[in-house]
PDB file of N, CA and C in Angstrom:
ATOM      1  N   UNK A   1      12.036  -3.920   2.563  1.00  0.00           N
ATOM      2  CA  UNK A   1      11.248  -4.957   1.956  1.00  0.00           C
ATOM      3  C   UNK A   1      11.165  -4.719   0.465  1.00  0.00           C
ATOM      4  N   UNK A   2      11.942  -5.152  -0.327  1.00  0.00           N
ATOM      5  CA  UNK A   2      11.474  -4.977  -1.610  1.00  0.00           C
ATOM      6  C   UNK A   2      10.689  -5.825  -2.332  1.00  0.00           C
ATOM      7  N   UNK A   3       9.714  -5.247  -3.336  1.00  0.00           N
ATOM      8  CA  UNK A   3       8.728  -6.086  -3.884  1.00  0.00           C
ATOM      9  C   UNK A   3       9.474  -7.512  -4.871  1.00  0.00           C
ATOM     10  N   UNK A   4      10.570  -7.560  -5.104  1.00  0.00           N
ATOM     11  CA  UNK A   4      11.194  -8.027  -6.555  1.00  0.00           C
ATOM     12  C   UNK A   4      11.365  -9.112  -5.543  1.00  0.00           C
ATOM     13  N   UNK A   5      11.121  -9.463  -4.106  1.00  0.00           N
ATOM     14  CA  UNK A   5      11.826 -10.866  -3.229  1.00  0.00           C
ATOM     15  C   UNK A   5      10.794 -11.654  -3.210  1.00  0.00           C
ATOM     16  N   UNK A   6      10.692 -12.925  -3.318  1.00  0.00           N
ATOM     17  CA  UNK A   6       9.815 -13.983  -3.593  1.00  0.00           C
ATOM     18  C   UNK A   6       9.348 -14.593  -2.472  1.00  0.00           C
ATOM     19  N   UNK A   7       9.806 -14.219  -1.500  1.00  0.00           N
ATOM     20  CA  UNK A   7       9.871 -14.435  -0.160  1.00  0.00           C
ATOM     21  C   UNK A   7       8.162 -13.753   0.557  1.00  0.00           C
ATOM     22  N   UNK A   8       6.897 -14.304   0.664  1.00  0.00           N
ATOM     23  CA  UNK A   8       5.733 -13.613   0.725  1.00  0.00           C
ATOM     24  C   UNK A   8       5.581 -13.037   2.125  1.00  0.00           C
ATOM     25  N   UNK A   9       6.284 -13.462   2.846  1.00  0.00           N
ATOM     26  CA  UNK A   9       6.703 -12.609   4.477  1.00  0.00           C
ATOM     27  C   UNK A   9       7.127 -10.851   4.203  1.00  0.00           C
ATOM     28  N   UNK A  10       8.070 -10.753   3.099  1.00  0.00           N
ATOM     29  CA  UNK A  10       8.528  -9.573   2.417  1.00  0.00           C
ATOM     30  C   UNK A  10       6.992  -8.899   2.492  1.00  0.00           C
ATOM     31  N   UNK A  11       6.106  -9.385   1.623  1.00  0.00           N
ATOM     32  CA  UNK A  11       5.185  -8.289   1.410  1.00  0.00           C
ATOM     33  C   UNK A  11       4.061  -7.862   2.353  1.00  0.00           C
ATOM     34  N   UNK A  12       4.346  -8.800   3.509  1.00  0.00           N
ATOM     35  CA  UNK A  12       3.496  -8.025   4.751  1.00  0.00           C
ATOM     36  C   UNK A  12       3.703  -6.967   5.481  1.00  0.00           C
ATOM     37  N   UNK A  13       2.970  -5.936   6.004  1.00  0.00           N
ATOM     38  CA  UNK A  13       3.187  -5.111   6.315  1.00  0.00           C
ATOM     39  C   UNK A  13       4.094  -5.056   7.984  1.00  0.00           C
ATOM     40  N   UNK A  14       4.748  -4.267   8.255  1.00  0.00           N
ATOM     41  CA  UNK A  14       5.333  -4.191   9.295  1.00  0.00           C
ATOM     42  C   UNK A  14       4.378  -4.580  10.433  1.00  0.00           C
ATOM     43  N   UNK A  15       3.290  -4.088  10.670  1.00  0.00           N
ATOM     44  CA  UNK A  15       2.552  -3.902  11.774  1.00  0.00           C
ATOM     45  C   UNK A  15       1.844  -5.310  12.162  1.00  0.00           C
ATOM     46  N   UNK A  16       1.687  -5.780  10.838  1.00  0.00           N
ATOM     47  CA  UNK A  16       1.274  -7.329  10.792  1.00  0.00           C
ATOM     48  C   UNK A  16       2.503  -8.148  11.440  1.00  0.00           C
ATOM     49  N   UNK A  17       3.883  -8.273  11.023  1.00  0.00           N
ATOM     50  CA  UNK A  17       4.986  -9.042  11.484  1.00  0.00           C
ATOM     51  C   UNK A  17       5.283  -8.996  12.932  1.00  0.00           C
ATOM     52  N   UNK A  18       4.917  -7.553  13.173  1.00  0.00           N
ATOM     53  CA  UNK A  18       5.155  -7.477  14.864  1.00  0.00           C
ATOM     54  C   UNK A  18       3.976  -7.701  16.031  1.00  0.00           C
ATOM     55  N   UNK A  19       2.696  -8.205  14.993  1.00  0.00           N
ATOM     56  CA  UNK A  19       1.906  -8.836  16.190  1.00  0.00           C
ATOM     57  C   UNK A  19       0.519  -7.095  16.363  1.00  0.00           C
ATOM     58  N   UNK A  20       0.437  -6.315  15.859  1.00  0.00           N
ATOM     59  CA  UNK A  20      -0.233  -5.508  15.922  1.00  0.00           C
ATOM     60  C   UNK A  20      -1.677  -5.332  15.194  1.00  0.00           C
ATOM     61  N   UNK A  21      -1.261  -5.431  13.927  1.00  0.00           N
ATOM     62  CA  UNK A  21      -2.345  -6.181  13.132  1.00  0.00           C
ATOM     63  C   UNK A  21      -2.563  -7.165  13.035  1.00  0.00           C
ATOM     64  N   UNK A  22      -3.595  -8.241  12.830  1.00  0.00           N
ATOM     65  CA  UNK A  22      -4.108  -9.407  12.656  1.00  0.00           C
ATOM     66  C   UNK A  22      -4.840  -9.916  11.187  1.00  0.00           C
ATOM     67  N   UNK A  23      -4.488 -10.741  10.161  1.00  0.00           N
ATOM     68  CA  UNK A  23      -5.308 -10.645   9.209  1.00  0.00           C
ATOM     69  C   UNK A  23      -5.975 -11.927   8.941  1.00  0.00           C
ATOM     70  N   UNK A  24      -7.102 -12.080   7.845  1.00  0.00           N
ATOM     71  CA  UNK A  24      -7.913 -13.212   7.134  1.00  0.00           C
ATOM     72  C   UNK A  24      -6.533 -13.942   6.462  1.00  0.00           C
ATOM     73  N   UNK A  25      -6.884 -15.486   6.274  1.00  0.00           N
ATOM     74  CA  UNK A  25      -6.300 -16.078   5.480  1.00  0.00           C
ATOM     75  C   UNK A  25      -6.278 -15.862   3.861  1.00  0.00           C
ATOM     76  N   UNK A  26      -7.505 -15.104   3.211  1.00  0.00           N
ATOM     77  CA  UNK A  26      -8.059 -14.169   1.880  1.00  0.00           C
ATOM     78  C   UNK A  26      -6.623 -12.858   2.003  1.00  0.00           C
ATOM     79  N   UNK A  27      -6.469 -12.263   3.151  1.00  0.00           N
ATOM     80  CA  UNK A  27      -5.622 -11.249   3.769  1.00  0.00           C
ATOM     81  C   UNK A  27      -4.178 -12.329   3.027  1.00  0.00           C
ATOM     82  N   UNK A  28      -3.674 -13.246   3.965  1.00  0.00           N
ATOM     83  CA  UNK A  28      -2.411 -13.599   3.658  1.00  0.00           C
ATOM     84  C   UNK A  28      -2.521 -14.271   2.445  1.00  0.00           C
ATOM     85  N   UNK A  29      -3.475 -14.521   1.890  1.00  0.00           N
ATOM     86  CA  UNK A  29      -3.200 -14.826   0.461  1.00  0.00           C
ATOM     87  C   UNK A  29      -2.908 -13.580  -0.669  1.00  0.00           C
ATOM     88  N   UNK A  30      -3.170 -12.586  -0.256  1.00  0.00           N
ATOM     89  CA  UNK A  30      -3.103 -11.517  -1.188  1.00  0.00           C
ATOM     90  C   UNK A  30      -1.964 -10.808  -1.004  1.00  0.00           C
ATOM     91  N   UNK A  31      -1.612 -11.132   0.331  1.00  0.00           N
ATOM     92  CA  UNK A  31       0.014 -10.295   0.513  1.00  0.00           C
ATOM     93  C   UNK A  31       0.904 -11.276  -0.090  1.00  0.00           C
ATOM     94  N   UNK A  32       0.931 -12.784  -0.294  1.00  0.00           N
ATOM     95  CA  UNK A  32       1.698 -13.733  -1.124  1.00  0.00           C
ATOM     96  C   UNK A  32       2.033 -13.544  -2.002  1.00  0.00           C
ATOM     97  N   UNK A  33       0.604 -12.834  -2.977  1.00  0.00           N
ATOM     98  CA  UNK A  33       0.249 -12.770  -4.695  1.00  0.00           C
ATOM     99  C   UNK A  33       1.120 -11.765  -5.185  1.00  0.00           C
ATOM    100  N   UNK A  34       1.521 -11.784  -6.799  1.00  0.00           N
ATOM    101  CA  UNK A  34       2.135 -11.065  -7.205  1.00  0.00           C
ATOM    102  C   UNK A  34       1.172  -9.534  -7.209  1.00  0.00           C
ATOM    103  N   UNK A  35      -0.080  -9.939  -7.210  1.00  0.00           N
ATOM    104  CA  UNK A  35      -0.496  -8.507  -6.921  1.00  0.00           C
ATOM    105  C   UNK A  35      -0.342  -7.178  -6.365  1.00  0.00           C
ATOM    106  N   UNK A  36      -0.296  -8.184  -4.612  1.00  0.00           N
ATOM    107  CA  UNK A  36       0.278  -7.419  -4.253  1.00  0.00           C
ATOM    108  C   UNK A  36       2.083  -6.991  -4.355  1.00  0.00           C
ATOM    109  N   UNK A  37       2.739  -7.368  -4.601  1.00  0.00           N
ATOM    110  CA  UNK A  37       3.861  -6.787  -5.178  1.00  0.00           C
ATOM    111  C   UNK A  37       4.183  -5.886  -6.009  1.00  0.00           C
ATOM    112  N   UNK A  38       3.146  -5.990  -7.072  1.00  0.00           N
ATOM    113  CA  UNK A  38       2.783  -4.867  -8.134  1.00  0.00           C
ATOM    114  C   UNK A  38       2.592  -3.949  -7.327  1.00  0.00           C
ATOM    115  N   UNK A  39       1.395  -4.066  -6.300  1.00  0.00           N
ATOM    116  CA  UNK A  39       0.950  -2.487  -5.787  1.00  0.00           C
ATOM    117  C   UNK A  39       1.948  -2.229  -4.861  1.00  0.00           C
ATOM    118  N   UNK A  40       2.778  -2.846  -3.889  1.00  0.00           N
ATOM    119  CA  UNK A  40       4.076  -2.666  -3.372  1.00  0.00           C
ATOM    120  C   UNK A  40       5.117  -1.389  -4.310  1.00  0.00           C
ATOM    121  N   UNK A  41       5.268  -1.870  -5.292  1.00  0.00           N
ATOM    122  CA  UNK A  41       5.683  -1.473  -5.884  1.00  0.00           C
ATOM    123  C   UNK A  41       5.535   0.154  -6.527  1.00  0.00           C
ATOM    124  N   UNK A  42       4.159  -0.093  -7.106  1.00  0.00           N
ATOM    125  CA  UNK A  42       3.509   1.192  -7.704  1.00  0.00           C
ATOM    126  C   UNK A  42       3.098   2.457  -6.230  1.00  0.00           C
ATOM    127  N   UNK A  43       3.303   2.072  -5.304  1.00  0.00           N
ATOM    128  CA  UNK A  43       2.561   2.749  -4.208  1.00  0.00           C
ATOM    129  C   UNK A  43       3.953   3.329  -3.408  1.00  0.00           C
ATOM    130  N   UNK A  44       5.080   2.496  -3.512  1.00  0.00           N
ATOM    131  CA  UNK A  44       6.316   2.904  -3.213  1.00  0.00           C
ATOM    132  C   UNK A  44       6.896   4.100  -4.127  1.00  0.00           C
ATOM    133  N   UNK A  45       6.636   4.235  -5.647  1.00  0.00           N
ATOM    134  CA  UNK A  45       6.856   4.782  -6.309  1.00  0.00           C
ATOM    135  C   UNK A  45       6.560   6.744  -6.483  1.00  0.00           C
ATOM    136  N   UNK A  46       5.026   6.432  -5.788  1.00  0.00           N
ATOM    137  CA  UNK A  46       4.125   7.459  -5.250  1.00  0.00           C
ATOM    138  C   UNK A  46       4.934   8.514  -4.102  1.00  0.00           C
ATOM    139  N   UNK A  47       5.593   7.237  -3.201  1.00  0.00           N
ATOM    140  CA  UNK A  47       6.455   7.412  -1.701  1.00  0.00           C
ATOM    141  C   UNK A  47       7.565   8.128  -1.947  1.00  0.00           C
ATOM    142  N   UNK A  48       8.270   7.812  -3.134  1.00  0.00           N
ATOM    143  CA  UNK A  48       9.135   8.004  -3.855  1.00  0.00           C
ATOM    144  C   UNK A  48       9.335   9.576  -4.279  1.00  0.00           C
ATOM    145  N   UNK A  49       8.155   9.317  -5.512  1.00  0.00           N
ATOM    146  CA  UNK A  49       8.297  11.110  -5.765  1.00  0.00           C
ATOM    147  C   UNK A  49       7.924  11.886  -4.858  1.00  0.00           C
ATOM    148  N   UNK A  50       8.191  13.207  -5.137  1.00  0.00           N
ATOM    149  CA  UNK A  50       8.251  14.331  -4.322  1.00  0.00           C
ATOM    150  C   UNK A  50       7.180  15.345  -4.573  1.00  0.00           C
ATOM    151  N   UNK A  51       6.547  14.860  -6.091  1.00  0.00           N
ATOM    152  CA  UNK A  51       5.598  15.361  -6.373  1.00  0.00           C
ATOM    153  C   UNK A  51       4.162  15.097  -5.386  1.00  0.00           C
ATOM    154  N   UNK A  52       4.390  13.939  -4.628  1.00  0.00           N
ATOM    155  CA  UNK A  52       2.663  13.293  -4.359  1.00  0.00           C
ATOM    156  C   UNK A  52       3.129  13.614  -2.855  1.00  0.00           C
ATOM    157  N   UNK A  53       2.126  14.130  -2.120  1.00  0.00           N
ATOM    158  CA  UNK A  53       2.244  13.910  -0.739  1.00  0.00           C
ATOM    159  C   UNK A  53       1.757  12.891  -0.052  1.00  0.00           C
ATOM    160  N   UNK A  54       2.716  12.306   0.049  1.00  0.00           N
ATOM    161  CA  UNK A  54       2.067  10.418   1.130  1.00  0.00           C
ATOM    162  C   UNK A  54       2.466  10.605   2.349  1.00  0.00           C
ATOM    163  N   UNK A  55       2.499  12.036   2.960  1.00  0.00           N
ATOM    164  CA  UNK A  55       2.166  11.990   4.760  1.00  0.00           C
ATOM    165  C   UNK A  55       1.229  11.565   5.274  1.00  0.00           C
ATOM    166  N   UNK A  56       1.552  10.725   6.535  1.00  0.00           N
ATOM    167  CA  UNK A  56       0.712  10.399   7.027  1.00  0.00           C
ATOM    168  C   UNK A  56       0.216  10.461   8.146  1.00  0.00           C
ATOM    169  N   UNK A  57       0.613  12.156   8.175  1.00  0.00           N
ATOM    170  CA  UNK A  57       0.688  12.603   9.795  1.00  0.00           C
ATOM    171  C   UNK A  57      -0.863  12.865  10.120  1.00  0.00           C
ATOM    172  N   UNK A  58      -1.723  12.869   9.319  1.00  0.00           N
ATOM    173  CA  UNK A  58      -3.673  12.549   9.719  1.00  0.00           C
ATOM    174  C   UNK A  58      -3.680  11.237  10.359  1.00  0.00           C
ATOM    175  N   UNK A  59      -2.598  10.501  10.309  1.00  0.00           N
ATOM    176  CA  UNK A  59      -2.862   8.890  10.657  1.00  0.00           C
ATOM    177  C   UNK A  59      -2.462   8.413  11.936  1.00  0.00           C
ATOM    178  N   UNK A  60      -2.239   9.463  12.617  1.00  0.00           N
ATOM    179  CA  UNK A  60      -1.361   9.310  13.772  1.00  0.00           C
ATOM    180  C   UNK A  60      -1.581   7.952  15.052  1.00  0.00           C
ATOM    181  N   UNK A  61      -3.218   7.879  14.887  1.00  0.00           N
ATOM    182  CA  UNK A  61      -3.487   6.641  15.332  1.00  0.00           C
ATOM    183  C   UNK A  61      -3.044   5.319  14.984  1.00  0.00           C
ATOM    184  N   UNK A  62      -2.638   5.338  13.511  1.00  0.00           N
ATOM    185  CA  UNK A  62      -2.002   3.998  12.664  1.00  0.00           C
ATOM    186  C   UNK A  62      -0.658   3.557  12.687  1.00  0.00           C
ATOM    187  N   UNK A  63      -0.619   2.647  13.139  1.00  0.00           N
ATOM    188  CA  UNK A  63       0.460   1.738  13.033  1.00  0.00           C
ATOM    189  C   UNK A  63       1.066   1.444  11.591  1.00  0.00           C
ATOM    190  N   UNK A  64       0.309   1.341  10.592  1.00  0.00           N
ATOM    191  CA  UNK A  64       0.743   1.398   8.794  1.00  0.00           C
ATOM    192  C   UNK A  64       1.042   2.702   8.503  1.00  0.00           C
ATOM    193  N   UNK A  65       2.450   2.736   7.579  1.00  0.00           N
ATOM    194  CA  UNK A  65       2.567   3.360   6.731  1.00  0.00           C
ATOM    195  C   UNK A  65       1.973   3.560   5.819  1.00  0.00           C
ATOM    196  N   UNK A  66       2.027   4.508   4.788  1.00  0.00           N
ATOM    197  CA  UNK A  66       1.574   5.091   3.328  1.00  0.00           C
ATOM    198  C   UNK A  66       1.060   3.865   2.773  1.00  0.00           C
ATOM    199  N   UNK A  67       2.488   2.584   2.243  1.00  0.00           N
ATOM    200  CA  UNK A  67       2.180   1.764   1.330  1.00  0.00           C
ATOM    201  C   UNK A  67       1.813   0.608   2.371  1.00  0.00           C
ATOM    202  N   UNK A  68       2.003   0.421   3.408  1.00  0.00           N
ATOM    203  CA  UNK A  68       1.422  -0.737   4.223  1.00  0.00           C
ATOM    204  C   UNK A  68      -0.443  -0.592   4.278  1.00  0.00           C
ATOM    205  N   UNK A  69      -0.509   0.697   4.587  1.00  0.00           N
ATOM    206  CA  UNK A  69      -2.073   1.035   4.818  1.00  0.00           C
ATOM    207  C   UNK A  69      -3.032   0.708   3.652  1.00  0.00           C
ATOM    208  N   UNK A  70      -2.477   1.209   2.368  1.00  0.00           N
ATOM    209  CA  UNK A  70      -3.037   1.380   0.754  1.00  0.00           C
ATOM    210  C   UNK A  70      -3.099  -0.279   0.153  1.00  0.00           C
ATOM    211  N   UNK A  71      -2.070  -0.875   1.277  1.00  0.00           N
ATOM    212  CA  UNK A  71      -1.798  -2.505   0.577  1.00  0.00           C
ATOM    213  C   UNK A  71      -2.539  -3.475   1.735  1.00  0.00           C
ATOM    214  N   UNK A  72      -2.919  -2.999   2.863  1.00  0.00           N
ATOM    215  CA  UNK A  72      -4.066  -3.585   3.741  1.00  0.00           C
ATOM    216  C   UNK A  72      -5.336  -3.460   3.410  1.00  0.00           C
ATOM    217  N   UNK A  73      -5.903  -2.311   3.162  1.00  0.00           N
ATOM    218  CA  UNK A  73      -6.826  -1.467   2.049  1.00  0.00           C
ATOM    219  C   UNK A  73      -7.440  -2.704   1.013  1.00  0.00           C
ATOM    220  N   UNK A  74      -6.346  -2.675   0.139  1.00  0.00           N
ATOM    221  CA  UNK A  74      -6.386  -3.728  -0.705  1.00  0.00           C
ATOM    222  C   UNK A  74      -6.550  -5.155  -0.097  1.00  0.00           C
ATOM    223  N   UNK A  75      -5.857  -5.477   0.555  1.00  0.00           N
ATOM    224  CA  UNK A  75      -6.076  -7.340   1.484  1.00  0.00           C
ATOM    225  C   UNK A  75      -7.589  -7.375   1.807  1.00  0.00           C
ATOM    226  N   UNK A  76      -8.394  -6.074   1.886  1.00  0.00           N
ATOM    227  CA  UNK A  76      -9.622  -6.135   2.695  1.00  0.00           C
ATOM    228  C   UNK A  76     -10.441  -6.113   1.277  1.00  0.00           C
ATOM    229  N   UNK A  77     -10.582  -5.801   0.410  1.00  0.00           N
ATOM    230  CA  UNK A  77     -10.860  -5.281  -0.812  1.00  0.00           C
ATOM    231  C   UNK A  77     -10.837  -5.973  -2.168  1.00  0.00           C
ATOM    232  N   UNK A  78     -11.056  -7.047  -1.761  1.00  0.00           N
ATOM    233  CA  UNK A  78     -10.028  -7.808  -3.166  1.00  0.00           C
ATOM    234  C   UNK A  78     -10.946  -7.701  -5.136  1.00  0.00           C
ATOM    235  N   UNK A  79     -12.046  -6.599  -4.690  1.00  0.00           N
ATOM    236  CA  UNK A  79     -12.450  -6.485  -5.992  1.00  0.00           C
ATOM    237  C   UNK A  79     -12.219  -5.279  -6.560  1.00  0.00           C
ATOM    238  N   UNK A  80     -11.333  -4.463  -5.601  1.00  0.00           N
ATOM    239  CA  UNK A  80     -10.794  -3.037  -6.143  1.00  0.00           C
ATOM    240  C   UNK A  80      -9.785  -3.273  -7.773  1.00  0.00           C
ATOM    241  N   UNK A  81     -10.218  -2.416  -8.591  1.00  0.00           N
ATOM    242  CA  UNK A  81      -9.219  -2.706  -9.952  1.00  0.00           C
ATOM    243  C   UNK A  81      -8.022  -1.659  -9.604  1.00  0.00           C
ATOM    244  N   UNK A  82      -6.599  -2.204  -9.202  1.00  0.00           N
ATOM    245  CA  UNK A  82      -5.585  -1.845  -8.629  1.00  0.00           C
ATOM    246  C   UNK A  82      -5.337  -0.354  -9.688  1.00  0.00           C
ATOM    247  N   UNK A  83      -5.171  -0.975 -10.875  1.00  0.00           N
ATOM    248  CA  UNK A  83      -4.596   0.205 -11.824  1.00  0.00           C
ATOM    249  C   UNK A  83      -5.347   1.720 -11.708  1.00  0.00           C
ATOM    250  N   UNK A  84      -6.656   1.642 -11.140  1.00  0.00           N
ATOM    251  CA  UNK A  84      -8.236   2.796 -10.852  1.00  0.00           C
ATOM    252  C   UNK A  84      -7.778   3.437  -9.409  1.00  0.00           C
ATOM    253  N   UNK A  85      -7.162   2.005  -8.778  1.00  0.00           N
ATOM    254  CA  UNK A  85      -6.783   2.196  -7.309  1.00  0.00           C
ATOM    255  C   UNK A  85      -6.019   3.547  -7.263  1.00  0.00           C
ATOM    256  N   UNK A  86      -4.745   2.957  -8.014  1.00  0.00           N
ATOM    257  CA  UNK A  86      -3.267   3.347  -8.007  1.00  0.00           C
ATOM    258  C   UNK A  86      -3.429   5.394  -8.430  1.00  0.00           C
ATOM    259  N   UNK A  87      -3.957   5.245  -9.786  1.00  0.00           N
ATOM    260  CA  UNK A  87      -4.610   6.300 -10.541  1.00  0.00           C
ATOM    261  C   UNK A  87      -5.337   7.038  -9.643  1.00  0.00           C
ATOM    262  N   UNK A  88      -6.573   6.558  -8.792  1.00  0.00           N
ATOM    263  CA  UNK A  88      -7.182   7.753  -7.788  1.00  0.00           C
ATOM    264  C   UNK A  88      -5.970   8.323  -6.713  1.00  0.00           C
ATOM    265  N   UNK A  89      -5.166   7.361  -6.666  1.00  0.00           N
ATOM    266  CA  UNK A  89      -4.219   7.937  -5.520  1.00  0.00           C
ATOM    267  C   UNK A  89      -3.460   9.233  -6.209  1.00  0.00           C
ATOM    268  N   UNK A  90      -2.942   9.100  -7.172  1.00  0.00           N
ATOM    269  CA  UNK A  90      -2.385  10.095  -7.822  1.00  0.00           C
ATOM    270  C   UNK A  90      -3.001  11.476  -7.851  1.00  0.00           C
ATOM    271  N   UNK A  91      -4.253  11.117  -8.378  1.00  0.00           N
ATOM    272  CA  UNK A  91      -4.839  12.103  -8.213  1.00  0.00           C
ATOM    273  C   UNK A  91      -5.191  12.812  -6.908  1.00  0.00           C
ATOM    274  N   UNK A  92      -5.471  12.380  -5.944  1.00  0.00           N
ATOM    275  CA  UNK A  92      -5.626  12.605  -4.636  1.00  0.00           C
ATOM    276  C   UNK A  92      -4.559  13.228  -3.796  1.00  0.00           C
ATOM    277  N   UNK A  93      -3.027  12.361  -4.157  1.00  0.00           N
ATOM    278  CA  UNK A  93      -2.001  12.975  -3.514  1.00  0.00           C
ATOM    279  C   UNK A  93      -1.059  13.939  -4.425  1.00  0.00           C
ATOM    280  N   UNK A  94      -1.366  14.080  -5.556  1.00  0.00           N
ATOM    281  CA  UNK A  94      -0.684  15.061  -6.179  1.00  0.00           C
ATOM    282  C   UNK A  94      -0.707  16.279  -5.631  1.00  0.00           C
ATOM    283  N   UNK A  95       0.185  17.144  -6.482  1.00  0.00           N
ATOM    284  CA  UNK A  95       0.606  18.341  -5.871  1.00  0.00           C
ATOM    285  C   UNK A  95      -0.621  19.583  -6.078  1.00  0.00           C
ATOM    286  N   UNK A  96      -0.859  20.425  -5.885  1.00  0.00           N
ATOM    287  CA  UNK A  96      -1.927  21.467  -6.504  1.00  0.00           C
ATOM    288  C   UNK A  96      -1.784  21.996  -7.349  1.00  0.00           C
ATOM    289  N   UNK A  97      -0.441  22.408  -7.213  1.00  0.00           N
ATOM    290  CA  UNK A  97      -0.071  22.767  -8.903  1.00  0.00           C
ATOM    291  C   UNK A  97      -0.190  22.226 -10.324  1.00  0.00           C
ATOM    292  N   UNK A  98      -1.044  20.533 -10.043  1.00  0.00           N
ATOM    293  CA  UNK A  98      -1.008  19.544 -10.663  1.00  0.00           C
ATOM    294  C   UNK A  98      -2.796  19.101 -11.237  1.00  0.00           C
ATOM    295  N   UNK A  99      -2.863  19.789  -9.723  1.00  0.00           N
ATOM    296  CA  UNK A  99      -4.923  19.954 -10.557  1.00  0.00           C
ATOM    297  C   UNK A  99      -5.453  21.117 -10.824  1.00  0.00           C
ATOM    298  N   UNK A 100      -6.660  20.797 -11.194  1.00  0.00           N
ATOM    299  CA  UNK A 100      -7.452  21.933 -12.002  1.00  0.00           C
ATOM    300  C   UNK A 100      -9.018  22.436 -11.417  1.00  0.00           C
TER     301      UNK A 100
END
């Protein structure tokens, strides 16, 4: 699923497409928005490096991934300031060698 497709089906989460999750119409409006694409994006990036740990083997009950979960999070949330969002995550999943 990449964020750059205009296609707003793209930015729903897996668990939603296959009938597992259920969301608000506030919900499918925010997975439409370029917003969420941004955080698609920035949260994939996280997934990405090797520096941040985005296991999600505590989650074992969940059907969402890393960036599906962090971008449902958000669908539920819609007054979270993404960039504060994005930033606590960093901090949170960074490495130890990385805090103080």
């Amino acid at each position: 699923m990449s964020p750059d497709n205009k296609d707003s089906k793209s930015n729903l989460p897996q668990a939603v497409t296959e009938g597992k999750v259920t969301m608000t119409y506030a919900q499918q409006h925010f997975f439409a928005s370029e917003q969420c694409a941004t955080a698609r994006k920035a949260l994939q990036q996280l997934v990405d490096n090797p520096a941040y740990n985005t296991d999600s083997s505590y989650f074992k009950n969940s059907d969402l991934e890393f960036v599906d979960r962090h971008l449902y999070y958000l669908s539920t949330h819609p007054g979270v300031n993404l960039q504060g969002y994005i930033s606590n995550l960093k901090i949170m999943t960074g490495a130890k060698s990385h805090r103080k």
